[in-house]
Protein backbone atom coordinates (compact mmCIF):
# COMPACT_ATOMS: atom_id res chain seq x y z
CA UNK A 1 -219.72 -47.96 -42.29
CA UNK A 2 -217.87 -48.03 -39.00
CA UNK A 3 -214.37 -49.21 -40.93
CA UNK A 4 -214.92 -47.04 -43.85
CA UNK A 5 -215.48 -43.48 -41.13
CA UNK A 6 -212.47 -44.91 -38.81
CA UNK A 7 -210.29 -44.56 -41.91
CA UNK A 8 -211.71 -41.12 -43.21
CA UNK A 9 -211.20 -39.51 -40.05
CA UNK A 10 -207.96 -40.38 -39.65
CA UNK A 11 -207.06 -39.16 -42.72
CA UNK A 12 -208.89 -35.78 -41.73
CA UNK A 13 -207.30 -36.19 -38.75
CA UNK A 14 -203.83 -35.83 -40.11
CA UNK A 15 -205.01 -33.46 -42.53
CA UNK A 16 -205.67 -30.90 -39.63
CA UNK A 17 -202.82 -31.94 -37.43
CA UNK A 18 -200.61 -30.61 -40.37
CA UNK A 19 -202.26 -27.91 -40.69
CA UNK A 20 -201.88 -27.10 -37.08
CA UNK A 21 -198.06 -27.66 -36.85
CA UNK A 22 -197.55 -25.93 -40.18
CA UNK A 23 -194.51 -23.54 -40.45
CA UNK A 24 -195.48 -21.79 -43.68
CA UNK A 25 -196.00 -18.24 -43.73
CA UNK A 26 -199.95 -17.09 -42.70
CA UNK A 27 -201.97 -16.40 -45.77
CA UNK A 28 -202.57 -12.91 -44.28
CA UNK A 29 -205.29 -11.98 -46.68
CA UNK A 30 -207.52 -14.92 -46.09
CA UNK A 31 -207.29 -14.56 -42.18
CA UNK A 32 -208.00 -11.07 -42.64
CA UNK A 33 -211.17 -11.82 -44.75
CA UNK A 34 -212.11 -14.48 -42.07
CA UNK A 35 -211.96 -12.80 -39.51
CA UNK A 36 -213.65 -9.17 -40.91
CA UNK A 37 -216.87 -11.84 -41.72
CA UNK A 38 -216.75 -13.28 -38.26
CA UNK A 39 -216.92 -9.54 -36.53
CA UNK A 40 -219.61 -8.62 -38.94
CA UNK A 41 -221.54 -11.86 -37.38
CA UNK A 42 -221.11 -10.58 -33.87
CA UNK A 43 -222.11 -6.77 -35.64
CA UNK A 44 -218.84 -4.93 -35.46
CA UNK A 45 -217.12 -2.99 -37.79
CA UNK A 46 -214.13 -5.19 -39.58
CA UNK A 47 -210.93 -4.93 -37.57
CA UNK A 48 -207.86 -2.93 -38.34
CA UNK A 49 -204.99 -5.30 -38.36
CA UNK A 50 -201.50 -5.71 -36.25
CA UNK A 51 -199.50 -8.70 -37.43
CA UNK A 52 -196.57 -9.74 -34.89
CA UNK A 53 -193.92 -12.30 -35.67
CA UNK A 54 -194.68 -14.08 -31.96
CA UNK A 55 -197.15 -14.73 -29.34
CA UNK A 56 -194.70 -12.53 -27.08
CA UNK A 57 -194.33 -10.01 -29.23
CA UNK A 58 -198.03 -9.96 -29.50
CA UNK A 59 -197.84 -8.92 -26.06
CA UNK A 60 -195.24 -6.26 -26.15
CA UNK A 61 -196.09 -4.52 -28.61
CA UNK A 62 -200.56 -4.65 -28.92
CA UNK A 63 -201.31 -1.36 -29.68
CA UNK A 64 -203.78 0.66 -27.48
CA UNK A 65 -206.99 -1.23 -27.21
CA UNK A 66 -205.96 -4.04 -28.53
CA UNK A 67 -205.26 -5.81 -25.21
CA UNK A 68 -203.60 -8.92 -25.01
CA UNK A 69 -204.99 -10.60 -21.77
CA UNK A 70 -203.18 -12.42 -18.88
CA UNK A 71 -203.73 -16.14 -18.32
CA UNK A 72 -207.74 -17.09 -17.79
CA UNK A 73 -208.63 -13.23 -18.48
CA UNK A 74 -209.49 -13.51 -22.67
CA UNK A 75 -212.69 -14.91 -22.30
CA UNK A 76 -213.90 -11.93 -19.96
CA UNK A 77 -212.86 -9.03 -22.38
CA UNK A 78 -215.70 -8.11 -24.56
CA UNK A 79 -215.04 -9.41 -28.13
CA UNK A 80 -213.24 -12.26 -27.09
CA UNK A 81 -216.33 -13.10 -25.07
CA UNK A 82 -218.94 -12.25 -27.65
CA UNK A 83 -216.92 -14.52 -30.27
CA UNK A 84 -216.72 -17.87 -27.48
CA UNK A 85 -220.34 -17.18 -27.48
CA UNK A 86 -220.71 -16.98 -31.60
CA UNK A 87 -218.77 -20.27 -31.81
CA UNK A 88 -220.55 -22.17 -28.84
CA UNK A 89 -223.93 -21.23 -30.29
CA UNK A 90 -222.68 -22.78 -33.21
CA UNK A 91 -221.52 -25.91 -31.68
CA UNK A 92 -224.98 -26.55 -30.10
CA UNK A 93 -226.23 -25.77 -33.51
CA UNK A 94 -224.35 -28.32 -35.33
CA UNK A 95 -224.57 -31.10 -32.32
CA UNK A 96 -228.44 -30.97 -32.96
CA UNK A 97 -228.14 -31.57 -36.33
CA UNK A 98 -225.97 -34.12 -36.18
CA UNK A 99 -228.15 -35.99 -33.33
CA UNK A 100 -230.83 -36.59 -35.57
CA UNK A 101 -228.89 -37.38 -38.70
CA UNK A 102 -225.61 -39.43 -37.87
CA UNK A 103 -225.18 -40.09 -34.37
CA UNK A 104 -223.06 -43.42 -34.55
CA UNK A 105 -220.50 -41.77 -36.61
CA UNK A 106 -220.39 -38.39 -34.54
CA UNK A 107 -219.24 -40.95 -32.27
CA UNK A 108 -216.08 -42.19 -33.85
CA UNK A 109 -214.88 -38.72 -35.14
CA UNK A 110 -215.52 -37.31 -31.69
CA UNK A 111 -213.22 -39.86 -30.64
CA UNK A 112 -210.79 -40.02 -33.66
CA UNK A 113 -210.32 -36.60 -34.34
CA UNK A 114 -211.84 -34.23 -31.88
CA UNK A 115 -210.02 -35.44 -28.74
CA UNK A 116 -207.22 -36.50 -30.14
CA UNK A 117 -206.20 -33.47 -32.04
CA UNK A 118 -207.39 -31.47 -29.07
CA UNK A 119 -204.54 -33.60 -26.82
CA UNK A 120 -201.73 -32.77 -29.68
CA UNK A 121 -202.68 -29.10 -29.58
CA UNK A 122 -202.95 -28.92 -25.92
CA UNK A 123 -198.89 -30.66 -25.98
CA UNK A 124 -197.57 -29.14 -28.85
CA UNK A 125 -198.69 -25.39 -29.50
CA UNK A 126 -200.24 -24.76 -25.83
CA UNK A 127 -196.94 -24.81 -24.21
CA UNK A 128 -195.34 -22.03 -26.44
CA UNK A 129 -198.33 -19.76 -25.39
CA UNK A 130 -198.12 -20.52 -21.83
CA UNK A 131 -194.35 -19.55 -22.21
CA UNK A 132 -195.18 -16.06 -23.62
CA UNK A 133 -197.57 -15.52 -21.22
CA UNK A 134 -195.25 -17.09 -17.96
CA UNK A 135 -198.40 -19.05 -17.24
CA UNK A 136 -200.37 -22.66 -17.54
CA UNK A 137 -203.14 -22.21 -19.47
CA UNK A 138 -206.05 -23.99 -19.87
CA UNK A 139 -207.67 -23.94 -23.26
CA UNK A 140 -211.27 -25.53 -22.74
CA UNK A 141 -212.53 -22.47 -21.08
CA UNK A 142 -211.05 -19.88 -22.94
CA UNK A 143 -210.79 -18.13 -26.15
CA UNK A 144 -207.98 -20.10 -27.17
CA UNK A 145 -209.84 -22.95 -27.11
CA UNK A 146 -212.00 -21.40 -30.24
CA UNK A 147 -209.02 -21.27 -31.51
CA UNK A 148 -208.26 -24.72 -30.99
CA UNK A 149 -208.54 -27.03 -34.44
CA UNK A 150 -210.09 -30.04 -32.67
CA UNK A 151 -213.66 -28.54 -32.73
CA UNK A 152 -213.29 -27.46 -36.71
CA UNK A 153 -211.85 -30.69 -37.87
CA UNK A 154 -214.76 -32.44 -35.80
CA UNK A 155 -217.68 -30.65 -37.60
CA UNK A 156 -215.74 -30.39 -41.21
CA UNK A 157 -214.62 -34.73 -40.59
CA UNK A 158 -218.50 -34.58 -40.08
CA UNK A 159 -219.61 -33.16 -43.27
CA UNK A 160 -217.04 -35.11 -45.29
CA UNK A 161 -217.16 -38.36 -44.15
CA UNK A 162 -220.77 -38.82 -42.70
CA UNK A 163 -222.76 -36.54 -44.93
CA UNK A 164 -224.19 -34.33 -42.36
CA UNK A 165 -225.61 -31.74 -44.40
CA UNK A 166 -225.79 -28.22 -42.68
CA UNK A 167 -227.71 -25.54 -43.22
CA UNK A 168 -226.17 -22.37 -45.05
CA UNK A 169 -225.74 -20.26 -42.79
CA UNK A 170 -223.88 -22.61 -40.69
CA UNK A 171 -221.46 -23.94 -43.29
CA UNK A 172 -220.80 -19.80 -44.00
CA UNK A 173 -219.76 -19.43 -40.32
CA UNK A 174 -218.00 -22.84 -40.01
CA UNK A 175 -216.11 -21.85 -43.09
CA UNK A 176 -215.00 -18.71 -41.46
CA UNK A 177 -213.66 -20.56 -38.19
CA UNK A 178 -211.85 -22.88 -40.79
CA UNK A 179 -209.96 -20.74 -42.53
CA UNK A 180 -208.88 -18.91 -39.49
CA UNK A 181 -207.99 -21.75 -38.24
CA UNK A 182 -205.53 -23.10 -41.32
CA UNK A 183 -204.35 -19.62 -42.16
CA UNK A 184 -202.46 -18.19 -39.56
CA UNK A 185 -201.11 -18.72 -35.70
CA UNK A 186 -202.85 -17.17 -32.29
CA UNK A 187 -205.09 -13.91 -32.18
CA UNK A 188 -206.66 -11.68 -30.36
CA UNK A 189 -209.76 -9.31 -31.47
CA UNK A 190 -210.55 -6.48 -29.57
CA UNK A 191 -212.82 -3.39 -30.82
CA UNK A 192 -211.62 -1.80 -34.08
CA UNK A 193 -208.31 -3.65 -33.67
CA UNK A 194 -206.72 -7.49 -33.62
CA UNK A 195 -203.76 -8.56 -33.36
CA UNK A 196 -202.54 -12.01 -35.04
CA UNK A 197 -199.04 -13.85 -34.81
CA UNK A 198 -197.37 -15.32 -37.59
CA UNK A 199 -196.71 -18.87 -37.17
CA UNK A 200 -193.69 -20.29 -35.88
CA UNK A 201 -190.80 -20.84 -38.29
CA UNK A 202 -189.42 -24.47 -36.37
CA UNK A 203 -191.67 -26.31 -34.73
CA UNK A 204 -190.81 -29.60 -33.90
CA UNK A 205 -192.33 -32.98 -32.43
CA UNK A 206 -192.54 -36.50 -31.48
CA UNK A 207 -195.24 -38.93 -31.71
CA UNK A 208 -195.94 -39.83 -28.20
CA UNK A 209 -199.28 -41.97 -28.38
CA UNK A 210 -200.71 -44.80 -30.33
CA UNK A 211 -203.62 -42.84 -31.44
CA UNK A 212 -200.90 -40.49 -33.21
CA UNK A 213 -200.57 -37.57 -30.99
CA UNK A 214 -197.47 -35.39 -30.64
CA UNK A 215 -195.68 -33.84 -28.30
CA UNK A 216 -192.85 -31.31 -28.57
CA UNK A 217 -189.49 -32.50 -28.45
CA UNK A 218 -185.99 -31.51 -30.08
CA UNK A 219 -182.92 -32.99 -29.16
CA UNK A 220 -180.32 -30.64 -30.88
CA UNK A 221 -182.09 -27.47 -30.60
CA UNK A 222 -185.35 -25.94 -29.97
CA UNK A 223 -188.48 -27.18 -30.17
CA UNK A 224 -190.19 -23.97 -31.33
CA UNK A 225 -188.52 -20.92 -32.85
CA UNK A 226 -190.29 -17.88 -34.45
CA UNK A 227 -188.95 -15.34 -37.09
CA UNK A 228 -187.88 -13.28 -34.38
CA UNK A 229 -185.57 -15.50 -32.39
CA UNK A 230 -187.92 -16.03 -29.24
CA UNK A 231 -187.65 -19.82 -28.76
CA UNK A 232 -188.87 -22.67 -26.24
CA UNK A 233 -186.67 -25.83 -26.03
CA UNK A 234 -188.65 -29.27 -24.61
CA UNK A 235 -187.65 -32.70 -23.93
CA UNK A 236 -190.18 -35.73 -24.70
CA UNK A 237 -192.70 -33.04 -23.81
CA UNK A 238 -191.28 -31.27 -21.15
CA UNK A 239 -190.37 -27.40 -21.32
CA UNK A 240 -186.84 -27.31 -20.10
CA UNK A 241 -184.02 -24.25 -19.94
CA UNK A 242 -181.88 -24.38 -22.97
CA UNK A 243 -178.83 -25.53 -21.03
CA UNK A 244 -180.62 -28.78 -20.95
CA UNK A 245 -180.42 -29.61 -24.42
CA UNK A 246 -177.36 -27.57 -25.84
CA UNK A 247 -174.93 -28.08 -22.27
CA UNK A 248 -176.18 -30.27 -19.75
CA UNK A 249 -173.87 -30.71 -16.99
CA UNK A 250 -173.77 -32.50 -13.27
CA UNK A 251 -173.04 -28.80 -11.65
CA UNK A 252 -175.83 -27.55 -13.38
CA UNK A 253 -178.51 -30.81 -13.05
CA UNK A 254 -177.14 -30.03 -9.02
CA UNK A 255 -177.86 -26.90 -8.78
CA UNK A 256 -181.56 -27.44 -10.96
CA UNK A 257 -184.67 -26.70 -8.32
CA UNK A 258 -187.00 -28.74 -10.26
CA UNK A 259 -187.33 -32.08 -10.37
CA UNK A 260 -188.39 -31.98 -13.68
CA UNK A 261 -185.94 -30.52 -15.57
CA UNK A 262 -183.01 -32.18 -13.59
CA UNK A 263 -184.58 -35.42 -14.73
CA UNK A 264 -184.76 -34.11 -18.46
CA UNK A 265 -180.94 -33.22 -18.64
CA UNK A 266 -180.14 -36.67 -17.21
CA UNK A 267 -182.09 -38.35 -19.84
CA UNK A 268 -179.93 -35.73 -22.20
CA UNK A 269 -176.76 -37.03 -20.70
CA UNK A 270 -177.77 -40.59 -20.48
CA UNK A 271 -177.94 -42.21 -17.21
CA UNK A 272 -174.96 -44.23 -17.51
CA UNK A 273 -172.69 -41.17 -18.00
CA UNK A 274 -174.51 -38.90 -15.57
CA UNK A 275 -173.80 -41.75 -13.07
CA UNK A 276 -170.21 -42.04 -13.84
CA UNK A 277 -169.74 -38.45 -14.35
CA UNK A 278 -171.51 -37.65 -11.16
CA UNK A 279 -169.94 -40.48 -9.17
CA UNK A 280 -172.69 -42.02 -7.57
CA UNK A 281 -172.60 -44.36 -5.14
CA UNK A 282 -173.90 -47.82 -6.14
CA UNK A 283 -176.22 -48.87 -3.08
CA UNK A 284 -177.81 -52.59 -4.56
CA UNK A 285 -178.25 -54.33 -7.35
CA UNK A 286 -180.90 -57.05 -7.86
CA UNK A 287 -183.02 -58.39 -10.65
CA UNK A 288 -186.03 -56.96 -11.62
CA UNK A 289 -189.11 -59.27 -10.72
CA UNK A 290 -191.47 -56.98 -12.54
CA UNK A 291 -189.69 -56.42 -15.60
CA UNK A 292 -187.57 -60.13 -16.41
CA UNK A 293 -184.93 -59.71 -17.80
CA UNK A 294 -183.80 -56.55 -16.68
CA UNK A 295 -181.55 -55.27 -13.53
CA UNK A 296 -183.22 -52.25 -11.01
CA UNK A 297 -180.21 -50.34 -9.78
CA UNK A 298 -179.80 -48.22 -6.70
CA UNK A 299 -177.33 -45.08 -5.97
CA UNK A 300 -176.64 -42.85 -2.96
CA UNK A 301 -177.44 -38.97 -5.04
CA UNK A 302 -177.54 -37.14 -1.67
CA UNK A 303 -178.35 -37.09 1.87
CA UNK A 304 -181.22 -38.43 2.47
CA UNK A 305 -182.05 -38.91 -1.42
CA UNK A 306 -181.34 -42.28 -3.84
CA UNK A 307 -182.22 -42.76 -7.32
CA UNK A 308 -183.60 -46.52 -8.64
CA UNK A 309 -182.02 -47.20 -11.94
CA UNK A 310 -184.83 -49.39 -13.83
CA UNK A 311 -185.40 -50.18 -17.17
CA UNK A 312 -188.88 -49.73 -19.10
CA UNK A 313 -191.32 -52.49 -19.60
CA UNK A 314 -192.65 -51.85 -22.80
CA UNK A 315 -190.74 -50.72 -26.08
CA UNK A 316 -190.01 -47.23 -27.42
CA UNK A 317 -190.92 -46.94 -31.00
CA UNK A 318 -187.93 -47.34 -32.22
CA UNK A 319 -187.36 -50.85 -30.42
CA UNK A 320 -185.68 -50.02 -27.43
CA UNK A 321 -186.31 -50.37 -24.15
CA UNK A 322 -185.49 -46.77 -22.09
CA UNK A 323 -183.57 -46.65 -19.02
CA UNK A 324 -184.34 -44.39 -16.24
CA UNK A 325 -184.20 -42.75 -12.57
CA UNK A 326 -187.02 -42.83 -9.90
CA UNK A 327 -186.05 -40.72 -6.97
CA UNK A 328 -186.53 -42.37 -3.75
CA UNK A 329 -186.16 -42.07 -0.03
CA UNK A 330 -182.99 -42.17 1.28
CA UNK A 331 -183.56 -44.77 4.24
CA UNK A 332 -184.20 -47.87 1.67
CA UNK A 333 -181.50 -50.16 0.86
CA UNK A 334 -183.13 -52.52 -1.02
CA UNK A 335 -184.07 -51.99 -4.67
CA UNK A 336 -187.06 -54.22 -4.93
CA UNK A 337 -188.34 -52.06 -2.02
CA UNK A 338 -188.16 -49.40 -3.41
CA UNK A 339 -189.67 -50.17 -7.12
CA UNK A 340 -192.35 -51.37 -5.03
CA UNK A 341 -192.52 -47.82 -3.07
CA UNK A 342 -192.32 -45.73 -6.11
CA UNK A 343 -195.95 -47.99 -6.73
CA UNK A 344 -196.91 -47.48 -3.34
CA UNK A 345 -196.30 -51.54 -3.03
CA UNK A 346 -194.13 -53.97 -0.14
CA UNK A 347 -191.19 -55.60 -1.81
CA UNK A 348 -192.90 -58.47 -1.22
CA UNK A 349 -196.26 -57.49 -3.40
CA UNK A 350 -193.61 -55.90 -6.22
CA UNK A 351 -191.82 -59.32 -6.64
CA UNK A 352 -195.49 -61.11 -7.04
CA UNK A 353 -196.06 -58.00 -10.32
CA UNK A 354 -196.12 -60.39 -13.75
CA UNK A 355 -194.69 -57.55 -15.51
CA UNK A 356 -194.53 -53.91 -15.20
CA UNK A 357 -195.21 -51.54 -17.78
């Protein structure tokens, strides 16, 4: 049973993640339908609709009433907070069914699908939001997180693989969340009014964990673009100005505040030519006690700054082994010393490490 839910869930599981990072065009009438029968559930009046191409142009141009709120703020604003409610009741609903019936395999898929689809949303369509919005957001406690596809493909992985059988009015509702949740991008309800984005038109990623979840990433381009031109670029992940992936330069990685993003549009460059283009100093060489094989490499960047040069010590996906910078104090000369400080180890207790991953 164990083997046979394992392989059904992931299946389900990258049934939903497609459906998540899908750039088709919403199926406007079936969101609409959706979400008129979830208002009727909390008693309101279906919703007049205002379709946006973006999540930022879903905040500059909401018509009156239909707010759009600020970061942490949609879960306070009445319908927002009514629906959380709707959909929570309906969690505990479904959890106590599922207690009694199937418990074991509520187990996997919790594991399988639930939290691992909620990690590739939270890396791969969170950050776009957060952009529109010039904020981090955290989608547990919030309406977004109804709108996050973990919790649907949990109870629907549930139904499918383990048999739960729940009761009608339950699979009406969860039916409603699902097709919301496969037919269109981010909304927000308000009274007599919601607004709903169109999904974006590029939207691109890398798998970044052995359970299958994704991060955004784009090498050539952005990583997200909707139908009206607003775009976010990322690196392995990492939200980064577009200079970083269409012009990376030294003068610009010099003049880059963040640590971050400087490190990103190395990586873009390649360490070897950022060093020789920078002309960095080479400080030490020696060979890397944690990683055999393999040579850690210190340069002078600034006053008072050097970068280690060191070399993964597990493979990319592709085979490879990546190379790159740790940023260390300036006042150590030794590059065992200071792989061991970037592990908050002695040089001594780095060169006794088997192997560092």
């Amino acid at each position: 049973m164990s083997v046979f839910v394992q392989r059904e869930a992931a299946t389900i599981r990258e049934e939903w993640l497609g459906s998540a990072l899908s750039t088709r065009p919403a199926d406007r009438p079936a969101t609409e339908a959706a979400i008129s029968g979830l208002y009727r559930l909390i008693g309101l009046s279906p919703p007049r609709f205002h379709w946006v191409s973006s999540p930022v142009a879903a905040l500059l141009t909401a018509p009156p009433g239909a707010r759009v709120p600020s970061a942490g703020q949609s879960a306070e604003l009445p319908v927002p907070a009514r629906l959380l409610s709707l959909m929570r009741e309906l969690c505990r609903e479904l959890d106590q069914r599922v207690r009694w019936i199937q418990q074991p395999a509520d187990q996997v898929i919790r594991q399988k699908v639930r939290a691992s689809l909620s990690r590739s949303v939270t890396s791969s369509l969170f950050p776009p939001l957060s952009a529109a919005h010039d904020a981090r957001l955290r989608h547990r406690d919030s309406w977004y997180g109804a709108q996050c596809v973990s919790w649907v493909a949990h109870y629907d992985a549930l139904r499918r693989v383990a048999g739960v059988v729940f009761t009608p009015g339950q699979e009406r509702q969860l039916d409603l969340w699902t097709t919301v949740a496969r037919s269109s991008g981010w909304w927000w309800p308000a009274d007599g009014v919601c607004v709903v984005s169109e999904r974006p038109v590029v939207l691109r990623t890398e798998i970044a964990g052995d359970d299958g979840e994704v991060r955004l990433h784009c090498a050539d381009g952005p990583a997200v673009r909707y139908a009206d031109g607003w775009d976010l670029h990322s690196w392995h992940g990492t939200r980064v100005p577009s200079w970083v992936i269409t012009n990376p330069s030294v003068q610009r990685i010099a003049n880059e505040a963040n640590v971050e993003v400087r490190r990103c549009a190395i990586e873009r460059i390649g360490w070897s030519a950022y060093i020789e283009q920078a002309g960095l100093r080479l400080v030490a060489t020696a060979p890397d006690p944690g990683n055999p094989g393999s040579e850690l490499r210190l340069y002078d960047v600034r006053q008072g700054t050097r970068v280690l040069l060191a070399v993964n010590g597990s493979l990319e996906r592709d085979g490879h082994r990546r190379r790159y910078g740790l940023t260390v104090p300036g006042f150590l000369n030794d590059p065992i010393e200071a792989a061991g400080w970037t592990y908050g180890l002695s040089a001594a207790q780095y060169s006794l490490l088997l192997r560092r991953t």
